[in-house]
Structure formats: structure tokens, C-alpha cells
Protein backbone atom coordinates (compact mmCIF):
# COMPACT_ATOMS: atom_id res chain seq x y z
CA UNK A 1 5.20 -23.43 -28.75
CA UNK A 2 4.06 -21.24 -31.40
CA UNK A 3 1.39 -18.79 -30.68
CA UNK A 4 -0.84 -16.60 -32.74
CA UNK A 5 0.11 -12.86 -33.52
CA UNK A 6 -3.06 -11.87 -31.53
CA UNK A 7 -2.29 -13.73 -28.66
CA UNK A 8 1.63 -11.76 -29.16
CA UNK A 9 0.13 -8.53 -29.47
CA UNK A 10 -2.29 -9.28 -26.33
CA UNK A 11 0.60 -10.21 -24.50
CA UNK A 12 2.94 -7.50 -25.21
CA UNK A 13 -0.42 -5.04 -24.54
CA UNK A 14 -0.65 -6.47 -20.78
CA UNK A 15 2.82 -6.71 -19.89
CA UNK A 16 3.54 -2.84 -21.16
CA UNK A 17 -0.16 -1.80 -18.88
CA UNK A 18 1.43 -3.93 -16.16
CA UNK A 19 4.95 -1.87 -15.97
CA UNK A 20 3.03 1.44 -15.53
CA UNK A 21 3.12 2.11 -11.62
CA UNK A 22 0.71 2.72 -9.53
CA UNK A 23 1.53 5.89 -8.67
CA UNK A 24 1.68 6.87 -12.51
CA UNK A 25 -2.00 5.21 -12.44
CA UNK A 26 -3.31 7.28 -10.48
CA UNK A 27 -1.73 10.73 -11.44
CA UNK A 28 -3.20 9.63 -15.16
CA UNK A 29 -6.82 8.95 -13.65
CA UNK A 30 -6.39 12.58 -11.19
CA UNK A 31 -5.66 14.37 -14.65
CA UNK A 32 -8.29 12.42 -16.58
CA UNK A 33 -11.57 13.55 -13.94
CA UNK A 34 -9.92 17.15 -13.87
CA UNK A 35 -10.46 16.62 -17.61
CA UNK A 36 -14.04 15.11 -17.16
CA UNK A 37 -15.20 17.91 -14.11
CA UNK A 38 -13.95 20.30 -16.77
CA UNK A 39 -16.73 19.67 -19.45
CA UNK A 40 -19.63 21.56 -18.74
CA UNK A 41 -21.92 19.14 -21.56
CA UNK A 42 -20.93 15.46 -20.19
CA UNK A 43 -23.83 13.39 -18.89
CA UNK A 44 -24.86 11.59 -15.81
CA UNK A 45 -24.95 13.49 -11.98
CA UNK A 46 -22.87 16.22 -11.61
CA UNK A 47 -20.45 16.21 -8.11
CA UNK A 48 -21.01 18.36 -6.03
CA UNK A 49 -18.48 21.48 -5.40
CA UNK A 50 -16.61 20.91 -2.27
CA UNK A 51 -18.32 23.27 0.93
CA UNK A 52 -16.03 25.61 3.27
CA UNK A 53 -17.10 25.56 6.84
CA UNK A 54 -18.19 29.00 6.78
CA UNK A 55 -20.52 30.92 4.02
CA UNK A 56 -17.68 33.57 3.22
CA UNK A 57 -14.91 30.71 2.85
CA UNK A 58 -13.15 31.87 5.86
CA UNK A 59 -10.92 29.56 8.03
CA UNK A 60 -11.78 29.80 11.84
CA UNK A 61 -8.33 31.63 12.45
CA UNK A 62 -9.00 34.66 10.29
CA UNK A 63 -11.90 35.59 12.14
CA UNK A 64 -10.55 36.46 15.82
């Protein structure tokens, strides 16, 4: 059966997105919100920094 070059170029498109693991996937998406965190201008709520257990950051261990 003949088939359109869209529907050829669709195809190809999925089955090269489907042979990227999911590991790959997800070091992509880790690099892209560094990226995003990174710009000080981009819109919508900003996340909130990540809080140490103590005010001056120290572990538990380093004060005894």
C-alpha cells in the first residue's frame, strides 16, 4: 500500500522519538529545567529553593 510522504515522514518522526531511552529522556528533561530554573525572566511561579534543616546549612554531625 502506498502511503503519503506526510504520513512517511510522521512515521519515521515516531519511530526515531520511540528509540530514544528512557533514561536518555530523562537526562534531556534534568538538563532542560536546569536550563529553565536558570532564567531569571521566564513566567509563571517560581520553585522554591530547596531548605537545609538548620538556618546555617549545617548537617547534625558537624555540630557536636
Amino acid at each position: 500500500m502506498k502511503h503519503s510522504e506526510e504520513y512517511q515522514k510522521f512515521t519515521n518522526l515516531v519511530d526515531n522519538l520511540l528509540s530514544v531511552s528512557h533514561e536518555e529522556m530523562q537526562r534531556r528533561e534534568a538538563e532542560y529545567r536546569k536550563q529553565v530554573e536558570a532564567n531569571p525572566n521566564r513566567r509563571g511561579p517560581k520553585r522554591k529553593a530547596v531548605k537545609t534543616p538548620y538556618a546555617s546549612g549545617h548537617e547534625d554531625s558537624d555540630i557536636r
